[in-house]
C-alpha atoms as a PDB file:
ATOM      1  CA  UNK A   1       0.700 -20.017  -6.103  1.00  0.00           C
ATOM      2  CA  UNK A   2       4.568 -21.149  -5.590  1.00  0.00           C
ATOM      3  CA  UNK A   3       7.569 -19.401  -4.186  1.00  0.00           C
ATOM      4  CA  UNK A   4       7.127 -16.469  -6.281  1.00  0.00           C
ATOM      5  CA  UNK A   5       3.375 -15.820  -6.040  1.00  0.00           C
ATOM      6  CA  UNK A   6       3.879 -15.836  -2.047  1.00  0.00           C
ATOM      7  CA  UNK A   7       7.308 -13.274  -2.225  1.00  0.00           C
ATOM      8  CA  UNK A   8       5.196 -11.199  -4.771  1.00  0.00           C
ATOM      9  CA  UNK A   9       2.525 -10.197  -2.228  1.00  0.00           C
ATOM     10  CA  UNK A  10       5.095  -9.943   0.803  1.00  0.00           C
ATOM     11  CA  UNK A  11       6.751  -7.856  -1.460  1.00  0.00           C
ATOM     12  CA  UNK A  12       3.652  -5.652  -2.262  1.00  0.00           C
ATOM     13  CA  UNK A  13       2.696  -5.504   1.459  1.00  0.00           C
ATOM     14  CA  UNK A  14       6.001  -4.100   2.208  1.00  0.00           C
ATOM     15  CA  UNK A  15       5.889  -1.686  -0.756  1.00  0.00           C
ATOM     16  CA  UNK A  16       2.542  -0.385   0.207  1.00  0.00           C
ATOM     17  CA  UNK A  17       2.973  -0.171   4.014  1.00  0.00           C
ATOM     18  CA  UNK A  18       5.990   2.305   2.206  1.00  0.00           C
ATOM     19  CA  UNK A  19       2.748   4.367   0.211  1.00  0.00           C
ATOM     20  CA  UNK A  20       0.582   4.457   3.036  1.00  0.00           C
ATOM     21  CA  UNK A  21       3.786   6.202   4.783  1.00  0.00           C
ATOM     22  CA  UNK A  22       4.571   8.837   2.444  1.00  0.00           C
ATOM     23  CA  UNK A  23       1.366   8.853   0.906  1.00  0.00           C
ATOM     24  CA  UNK A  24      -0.549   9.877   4.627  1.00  0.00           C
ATOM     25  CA  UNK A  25       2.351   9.282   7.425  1.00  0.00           C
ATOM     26  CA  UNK A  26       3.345  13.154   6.721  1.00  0.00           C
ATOM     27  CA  UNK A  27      -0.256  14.347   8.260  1.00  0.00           C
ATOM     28  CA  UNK A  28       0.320  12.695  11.426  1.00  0.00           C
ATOM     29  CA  UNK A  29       4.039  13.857  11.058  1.00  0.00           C
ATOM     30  CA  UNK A  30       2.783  17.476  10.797  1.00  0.00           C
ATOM     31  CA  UNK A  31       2.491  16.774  14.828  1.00  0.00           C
ATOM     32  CA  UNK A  32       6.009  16.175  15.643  1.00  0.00           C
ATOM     33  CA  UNK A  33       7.604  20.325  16.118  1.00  0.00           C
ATOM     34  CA  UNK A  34      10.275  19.664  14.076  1.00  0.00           C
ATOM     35  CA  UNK A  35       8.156  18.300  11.613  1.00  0.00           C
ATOM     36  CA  UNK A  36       6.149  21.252  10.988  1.00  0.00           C
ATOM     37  CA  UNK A  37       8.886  23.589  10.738  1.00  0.00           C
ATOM     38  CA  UNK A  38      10.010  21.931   7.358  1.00  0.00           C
ATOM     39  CA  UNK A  39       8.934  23.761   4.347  1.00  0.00           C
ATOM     40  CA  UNK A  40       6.770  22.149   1.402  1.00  0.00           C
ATOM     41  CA  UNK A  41       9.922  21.433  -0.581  1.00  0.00           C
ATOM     42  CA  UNK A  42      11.460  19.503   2.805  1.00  0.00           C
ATOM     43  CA  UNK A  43       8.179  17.689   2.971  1.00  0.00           C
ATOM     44  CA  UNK A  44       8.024  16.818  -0.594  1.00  0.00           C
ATOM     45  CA  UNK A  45      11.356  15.652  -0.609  1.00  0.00           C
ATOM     46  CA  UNK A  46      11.129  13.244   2.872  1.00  0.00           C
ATOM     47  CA  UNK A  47       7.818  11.689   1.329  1.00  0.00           C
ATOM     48  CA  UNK A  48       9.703  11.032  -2.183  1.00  0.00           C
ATOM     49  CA  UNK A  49      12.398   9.206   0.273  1.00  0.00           C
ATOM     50  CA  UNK A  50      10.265   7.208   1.536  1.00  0.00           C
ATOM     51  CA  UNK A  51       8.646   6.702  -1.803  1.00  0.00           C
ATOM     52  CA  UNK A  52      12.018   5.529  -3.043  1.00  0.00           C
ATOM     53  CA  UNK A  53      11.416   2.634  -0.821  1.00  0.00           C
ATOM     54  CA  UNK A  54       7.881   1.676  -1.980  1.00  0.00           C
ATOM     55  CA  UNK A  55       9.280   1.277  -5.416  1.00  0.00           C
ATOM     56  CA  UNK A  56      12.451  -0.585  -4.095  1.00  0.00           C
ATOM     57  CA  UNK A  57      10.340  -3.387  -3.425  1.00  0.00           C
ATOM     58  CA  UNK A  58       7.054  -2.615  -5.330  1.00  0.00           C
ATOM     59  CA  UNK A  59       8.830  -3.015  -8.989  1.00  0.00           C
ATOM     60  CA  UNK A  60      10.616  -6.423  -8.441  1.00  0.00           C
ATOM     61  CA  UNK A  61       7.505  -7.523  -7.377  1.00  0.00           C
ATOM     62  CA  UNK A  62       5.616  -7.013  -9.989  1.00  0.00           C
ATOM     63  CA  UNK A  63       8.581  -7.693 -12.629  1.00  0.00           C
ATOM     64  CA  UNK A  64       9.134 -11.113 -10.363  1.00  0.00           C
ATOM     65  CA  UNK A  65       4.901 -12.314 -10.253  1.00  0.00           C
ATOM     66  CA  UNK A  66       4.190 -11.191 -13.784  1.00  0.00           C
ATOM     67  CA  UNK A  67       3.380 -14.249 -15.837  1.00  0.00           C
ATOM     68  CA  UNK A  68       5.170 -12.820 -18.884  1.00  0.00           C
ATOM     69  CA  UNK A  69       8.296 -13.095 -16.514  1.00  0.00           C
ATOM     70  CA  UNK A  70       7.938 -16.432 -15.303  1.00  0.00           C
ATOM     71  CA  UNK A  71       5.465 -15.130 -12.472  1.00  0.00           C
ATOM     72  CA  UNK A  72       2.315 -16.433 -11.351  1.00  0.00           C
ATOM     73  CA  UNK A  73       0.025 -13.689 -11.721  1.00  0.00           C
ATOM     74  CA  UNK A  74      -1.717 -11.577 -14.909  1.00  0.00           C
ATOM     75  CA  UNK A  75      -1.482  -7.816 -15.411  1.00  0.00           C
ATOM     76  CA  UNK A  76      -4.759  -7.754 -14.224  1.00  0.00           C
ATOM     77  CA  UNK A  77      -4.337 -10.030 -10.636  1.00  0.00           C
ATOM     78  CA  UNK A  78      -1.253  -8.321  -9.830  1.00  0.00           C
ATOM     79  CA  UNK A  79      -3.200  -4.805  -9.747  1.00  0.00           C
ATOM     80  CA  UNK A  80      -6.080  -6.313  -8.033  1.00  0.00           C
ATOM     81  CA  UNK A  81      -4.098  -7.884  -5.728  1.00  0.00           C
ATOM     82  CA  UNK A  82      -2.348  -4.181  -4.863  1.00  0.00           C
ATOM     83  CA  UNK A  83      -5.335  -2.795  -4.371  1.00  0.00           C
ATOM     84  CA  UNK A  84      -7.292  -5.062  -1.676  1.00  0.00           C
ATOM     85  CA  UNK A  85      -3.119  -5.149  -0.126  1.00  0.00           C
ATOM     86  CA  UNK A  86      -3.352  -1.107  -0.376  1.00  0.00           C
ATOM     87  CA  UNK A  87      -7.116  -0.876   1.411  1.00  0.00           C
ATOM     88  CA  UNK A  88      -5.675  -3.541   3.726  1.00  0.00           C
ATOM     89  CA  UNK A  89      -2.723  -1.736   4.437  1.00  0.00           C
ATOM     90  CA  UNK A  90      -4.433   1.832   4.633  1.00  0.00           C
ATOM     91  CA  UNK A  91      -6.903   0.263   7.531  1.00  0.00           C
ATOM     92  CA  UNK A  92      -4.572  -0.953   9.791  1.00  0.00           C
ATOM     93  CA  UNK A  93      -2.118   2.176   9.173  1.00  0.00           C
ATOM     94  CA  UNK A  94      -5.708   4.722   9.616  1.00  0.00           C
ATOM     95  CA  UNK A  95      -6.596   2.663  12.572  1.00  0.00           C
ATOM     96  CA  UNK A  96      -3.309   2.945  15.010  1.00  0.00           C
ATOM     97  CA  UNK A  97      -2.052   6.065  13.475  1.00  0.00           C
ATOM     98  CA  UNK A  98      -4.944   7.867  13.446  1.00  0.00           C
ATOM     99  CA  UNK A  99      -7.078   7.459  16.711  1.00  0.00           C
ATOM    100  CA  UNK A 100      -9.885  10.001  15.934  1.00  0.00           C
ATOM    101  CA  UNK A 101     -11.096   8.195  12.571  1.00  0.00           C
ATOM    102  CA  UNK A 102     -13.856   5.572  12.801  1.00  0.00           C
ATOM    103  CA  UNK A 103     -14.509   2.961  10.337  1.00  0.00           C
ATOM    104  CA  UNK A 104     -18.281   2.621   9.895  1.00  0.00           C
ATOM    105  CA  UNK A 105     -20.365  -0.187   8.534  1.00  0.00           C
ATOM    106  CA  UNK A 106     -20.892   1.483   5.298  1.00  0.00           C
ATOM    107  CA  UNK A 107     -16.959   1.434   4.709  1.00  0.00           C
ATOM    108  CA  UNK A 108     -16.433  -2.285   6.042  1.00  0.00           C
ATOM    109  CA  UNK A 109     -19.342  -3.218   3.683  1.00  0.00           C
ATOM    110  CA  UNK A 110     -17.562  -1.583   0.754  1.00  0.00           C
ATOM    111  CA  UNK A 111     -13.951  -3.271   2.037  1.00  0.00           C
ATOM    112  CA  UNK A 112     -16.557  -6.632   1.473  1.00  0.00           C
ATOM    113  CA  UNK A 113     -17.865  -5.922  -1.717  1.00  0.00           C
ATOM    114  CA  UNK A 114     -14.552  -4.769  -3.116  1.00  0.00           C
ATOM    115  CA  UNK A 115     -12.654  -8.154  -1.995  1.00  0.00           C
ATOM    116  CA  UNK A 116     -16.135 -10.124  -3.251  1.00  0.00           C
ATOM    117  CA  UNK A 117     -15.410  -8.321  -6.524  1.00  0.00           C
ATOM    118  CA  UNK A 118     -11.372  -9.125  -6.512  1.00  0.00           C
ATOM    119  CA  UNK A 119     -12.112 -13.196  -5.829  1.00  0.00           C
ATOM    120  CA  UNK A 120     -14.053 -12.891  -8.907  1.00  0.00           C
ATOM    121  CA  UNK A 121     -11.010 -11.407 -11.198  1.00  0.00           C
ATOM    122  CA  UNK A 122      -9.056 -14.818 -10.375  1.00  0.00           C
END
């Protein structure tokens, strides 16, 4: 995989742990008071900040491990690779941000099947 196949998926890992945040951060915000005071347009506007930073790190990743660049990776990997880093990402985040959700065996078998299925794409 090389230098730029590893910095590509620390580079996705940080831009997703950035989409988890604004994507589902802003329920759990809704708890802090001065949180829920803000308006939708306040709301919309603090998850788009923090959006700016998923796609600070999330484009030069993909421009950097795209194989037409010099990168290691297909179109293809580099999505499938997001997406097993995204349901990665989203279980740990779910998990200490979110006490009161459970992860049952049906969903870890899924989590299986889906990374089964992404070995097979490379």
């Amino acid at each position: 995989m090389g230098y730029k196949g590893l910095l590509t998926i620390i580079m996705l890992i940080i831009s997703n742990s950035f989409m988890i945040l604004a994507w589902y951060g802003y329920l759990k915000f809704s708890e802090w008071k001065w949180f829920s005071k803000l308006g939708l347009i306040a709301v919309i506007l603090l998850r788009w900040g923090i959006a700016l930073f998923e796609y600070i790190f999330q484009v030069p990743a993909n421009r950097m491990g795209f194989e037409e660049n010099g990168g290691p990776f297909s179109l293809i990997q580099l999505k499938v690779i997001q997406e097993v880093i995204t349901l990665v990402v989203f279980v740990i985040f779910t998990l200490i941000m979110f006490k009161n959700e459970t992860f049952r065996i049906n969903h870890f078998i899924a989590f299986i099947f889906f990374g089964v299925g992404s070995v097979f794409r490379f």
